[in-house]
N, C-alpha and C. Protein backbone atom coordinates (compact mmCIF):
# COMPACT_ATOMS: atom_id res chain seq x y z
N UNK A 1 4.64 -6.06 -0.17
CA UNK A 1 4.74 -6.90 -1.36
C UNK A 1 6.12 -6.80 -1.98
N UNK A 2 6.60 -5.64 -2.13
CA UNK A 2 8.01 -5.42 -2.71
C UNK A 2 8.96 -5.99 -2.21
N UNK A 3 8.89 -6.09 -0.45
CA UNK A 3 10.08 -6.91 0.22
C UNK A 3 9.85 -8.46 -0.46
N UNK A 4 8.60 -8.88 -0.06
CA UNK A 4 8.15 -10.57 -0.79
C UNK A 4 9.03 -10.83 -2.30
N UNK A 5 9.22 -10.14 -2.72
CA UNK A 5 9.52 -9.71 -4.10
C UNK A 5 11.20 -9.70 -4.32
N UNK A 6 11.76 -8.96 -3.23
CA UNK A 6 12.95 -9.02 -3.10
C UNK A 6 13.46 -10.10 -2.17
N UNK A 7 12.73 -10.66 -1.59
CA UNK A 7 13.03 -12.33 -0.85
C UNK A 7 13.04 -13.04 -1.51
N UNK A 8 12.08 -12.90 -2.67
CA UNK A 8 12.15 -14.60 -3.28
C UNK A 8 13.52 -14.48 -4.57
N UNK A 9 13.93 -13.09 -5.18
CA UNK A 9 14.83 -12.84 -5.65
C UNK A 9 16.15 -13.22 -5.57
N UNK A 10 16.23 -13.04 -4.06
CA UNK A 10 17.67 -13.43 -3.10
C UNK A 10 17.68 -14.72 -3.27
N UNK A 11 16.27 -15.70 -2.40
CA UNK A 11 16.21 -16.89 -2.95
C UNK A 11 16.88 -17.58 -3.73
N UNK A 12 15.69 -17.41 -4.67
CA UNK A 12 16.55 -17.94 -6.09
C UNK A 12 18.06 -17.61 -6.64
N UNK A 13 18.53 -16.73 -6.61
CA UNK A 13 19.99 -16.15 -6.73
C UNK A 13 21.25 -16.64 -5.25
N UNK A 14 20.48 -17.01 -4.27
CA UNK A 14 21.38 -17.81 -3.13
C UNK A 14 21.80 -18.66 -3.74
N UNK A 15 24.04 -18.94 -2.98
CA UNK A 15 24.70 -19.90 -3.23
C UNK A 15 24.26 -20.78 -2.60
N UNK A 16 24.39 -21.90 -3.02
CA UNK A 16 24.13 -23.21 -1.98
C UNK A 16 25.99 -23.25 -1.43
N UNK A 17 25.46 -23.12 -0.11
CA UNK A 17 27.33 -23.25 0.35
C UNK A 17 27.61 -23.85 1.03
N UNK A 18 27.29 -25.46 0.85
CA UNK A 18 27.85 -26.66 1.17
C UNK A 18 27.11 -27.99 0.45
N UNK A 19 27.64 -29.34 0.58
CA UNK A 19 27.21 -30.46 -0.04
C UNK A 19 27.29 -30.58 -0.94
N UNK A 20 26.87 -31.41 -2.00
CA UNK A 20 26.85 -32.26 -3.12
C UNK A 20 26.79 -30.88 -4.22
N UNK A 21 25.76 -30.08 -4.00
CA UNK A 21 25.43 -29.24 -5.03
C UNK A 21 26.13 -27.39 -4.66
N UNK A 22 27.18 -27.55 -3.44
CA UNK A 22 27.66 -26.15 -2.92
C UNK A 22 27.82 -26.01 -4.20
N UNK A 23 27.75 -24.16 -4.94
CA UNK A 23 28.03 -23.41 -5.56
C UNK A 23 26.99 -22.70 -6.56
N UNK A 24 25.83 -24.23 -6.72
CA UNK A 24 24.44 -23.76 -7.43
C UNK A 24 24.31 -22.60 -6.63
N UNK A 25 23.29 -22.27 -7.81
CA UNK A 25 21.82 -21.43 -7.12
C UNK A 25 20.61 -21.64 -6.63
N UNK A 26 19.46 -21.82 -5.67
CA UNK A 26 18.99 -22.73 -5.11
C UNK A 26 17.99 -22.72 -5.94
N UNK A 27 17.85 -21.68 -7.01
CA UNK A 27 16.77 -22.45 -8.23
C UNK A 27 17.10 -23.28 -9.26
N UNK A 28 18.32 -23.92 -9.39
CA UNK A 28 19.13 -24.61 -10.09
C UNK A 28 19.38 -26.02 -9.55
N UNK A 29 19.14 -26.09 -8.41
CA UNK A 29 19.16 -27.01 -7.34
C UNK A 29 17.49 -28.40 -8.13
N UNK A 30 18.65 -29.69 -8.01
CA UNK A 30 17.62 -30.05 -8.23
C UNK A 30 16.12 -30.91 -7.44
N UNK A 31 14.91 -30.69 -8.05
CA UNK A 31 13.81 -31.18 -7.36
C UNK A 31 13.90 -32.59 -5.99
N UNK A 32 14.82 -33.38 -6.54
CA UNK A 32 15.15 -34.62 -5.40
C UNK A 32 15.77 -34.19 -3.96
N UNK A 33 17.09 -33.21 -4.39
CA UNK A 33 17.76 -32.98 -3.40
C UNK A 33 16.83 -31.87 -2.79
N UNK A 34 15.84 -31.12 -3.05
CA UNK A 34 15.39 -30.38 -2.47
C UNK A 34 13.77 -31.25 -1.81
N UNK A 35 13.62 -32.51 -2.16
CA UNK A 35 12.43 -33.34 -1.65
C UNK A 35 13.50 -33.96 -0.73
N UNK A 36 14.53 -34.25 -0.94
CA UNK A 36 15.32 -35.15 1.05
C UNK A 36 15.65 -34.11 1.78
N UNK A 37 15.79 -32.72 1.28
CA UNK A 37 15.67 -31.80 2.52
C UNK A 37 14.43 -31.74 3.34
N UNK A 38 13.49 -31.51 2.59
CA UNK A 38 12.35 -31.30 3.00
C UNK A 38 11.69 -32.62 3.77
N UNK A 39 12.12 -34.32 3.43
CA UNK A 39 12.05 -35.31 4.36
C UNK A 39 12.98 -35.15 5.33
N UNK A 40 13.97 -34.89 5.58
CA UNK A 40 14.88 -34.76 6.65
C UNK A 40 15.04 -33.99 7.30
N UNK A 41 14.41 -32.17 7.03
CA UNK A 41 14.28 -31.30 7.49
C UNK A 41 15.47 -30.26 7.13
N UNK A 42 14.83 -29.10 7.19
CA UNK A 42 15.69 -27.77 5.91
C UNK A 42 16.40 -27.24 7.41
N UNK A 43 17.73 -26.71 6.59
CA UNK A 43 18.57 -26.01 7.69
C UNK A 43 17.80 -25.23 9.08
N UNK A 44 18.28 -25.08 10.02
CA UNK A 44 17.73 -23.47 10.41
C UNK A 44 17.80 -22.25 9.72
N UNK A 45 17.26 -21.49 9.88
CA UNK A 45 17.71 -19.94 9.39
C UNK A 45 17.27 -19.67 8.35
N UNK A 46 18.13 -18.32 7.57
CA UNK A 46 17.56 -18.01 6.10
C UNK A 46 18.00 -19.25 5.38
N UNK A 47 18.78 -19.62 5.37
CA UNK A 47 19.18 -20.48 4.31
C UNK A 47 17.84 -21.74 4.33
N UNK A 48 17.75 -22.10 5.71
CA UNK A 48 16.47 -23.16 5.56
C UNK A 48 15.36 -22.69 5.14
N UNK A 49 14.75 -21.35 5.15
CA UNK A 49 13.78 -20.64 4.98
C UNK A 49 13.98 -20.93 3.41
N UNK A 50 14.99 -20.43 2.92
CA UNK A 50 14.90 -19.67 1.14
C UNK A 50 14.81 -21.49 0.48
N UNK A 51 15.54 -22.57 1.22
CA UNK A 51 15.58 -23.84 0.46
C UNK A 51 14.08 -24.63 0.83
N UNK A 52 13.73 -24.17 1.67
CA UNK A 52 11.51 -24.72 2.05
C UNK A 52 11.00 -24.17 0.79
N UNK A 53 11.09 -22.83 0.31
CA UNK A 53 11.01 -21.47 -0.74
C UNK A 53 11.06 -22.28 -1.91
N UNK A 54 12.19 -22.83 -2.41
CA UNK A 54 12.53 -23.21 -3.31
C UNK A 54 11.35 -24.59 -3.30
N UNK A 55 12.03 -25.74 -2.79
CA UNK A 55 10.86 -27.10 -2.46
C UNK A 55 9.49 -26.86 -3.16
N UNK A 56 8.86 -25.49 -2.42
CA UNK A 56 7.46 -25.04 -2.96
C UNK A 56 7.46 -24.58 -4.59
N UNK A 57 8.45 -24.19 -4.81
CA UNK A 57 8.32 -23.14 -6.37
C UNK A 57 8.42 -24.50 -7.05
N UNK A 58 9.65 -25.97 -6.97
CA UNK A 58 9.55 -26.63 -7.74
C UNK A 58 8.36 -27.77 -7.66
N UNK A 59 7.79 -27.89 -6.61
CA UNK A 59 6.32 -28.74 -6.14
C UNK A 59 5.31 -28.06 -7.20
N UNK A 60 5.43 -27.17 -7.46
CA UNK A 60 4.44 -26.04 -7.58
C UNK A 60 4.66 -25.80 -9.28
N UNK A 61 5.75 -26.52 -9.63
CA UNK A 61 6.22 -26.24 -11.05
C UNK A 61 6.20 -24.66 -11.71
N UNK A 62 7.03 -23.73 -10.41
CA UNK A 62 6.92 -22.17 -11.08
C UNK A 62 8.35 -22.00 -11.15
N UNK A 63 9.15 -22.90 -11.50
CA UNK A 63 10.39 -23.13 -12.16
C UNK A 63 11.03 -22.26 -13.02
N UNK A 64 10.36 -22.79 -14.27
CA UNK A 64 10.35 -22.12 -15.53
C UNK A 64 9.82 -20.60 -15.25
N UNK A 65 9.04 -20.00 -14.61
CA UNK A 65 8.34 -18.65 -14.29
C UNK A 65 9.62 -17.93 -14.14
N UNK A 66 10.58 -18.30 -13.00
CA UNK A 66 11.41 -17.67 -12.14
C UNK A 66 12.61 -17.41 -13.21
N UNK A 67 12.86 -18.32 -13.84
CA UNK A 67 14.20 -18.60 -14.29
C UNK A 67 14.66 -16.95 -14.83
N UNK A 68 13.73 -15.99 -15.50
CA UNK A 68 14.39 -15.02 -16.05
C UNK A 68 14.96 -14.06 -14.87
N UNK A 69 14.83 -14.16 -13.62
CA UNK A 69 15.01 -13.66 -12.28
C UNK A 69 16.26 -14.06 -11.73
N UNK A 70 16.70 -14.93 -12.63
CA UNK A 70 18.31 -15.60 -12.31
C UNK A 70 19.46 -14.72 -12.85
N UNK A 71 20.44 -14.36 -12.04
CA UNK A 71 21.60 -13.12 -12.33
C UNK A 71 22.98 -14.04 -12.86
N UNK A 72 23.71 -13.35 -13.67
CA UNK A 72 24.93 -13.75 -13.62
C UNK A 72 25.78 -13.71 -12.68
């Protein structure tokens, strides 16, 4: 559970490091651009993993939940 915990952490605190929105954080990222990933299909890898991650938290409206989990 603790790793789950520290995945979705990273998650949310990952740069986006490329496109329209490179430099967000992928919980900052907004709901559209993360619904044409998810029609067009999410990267390979962690990065596609943590931005599917994200898709679900904002589908799911646990948005607002996460936000205090966001670092400077």
């Amino acid at each position: 559970m603790l790793n789950d915990q520290q995945a979705l952490k990273q998650a949310i605190n990952q740069i986006m490091p490329f496109g329209k929105y490179a430099g967000r954080k992928l919980l900052q990222l907004p709901e559209p651009y993360l619904v044409w990933f998810h029609s067009k299909g999410f990267p390979e890898g962690k990065l596609g993993q943590q931005l599917a991650l994200m898709y679900e938290v904002k589908l799911n409206g646990l948005e607002a939940m996460l936000q205090p989990l966001l670092e400077s």
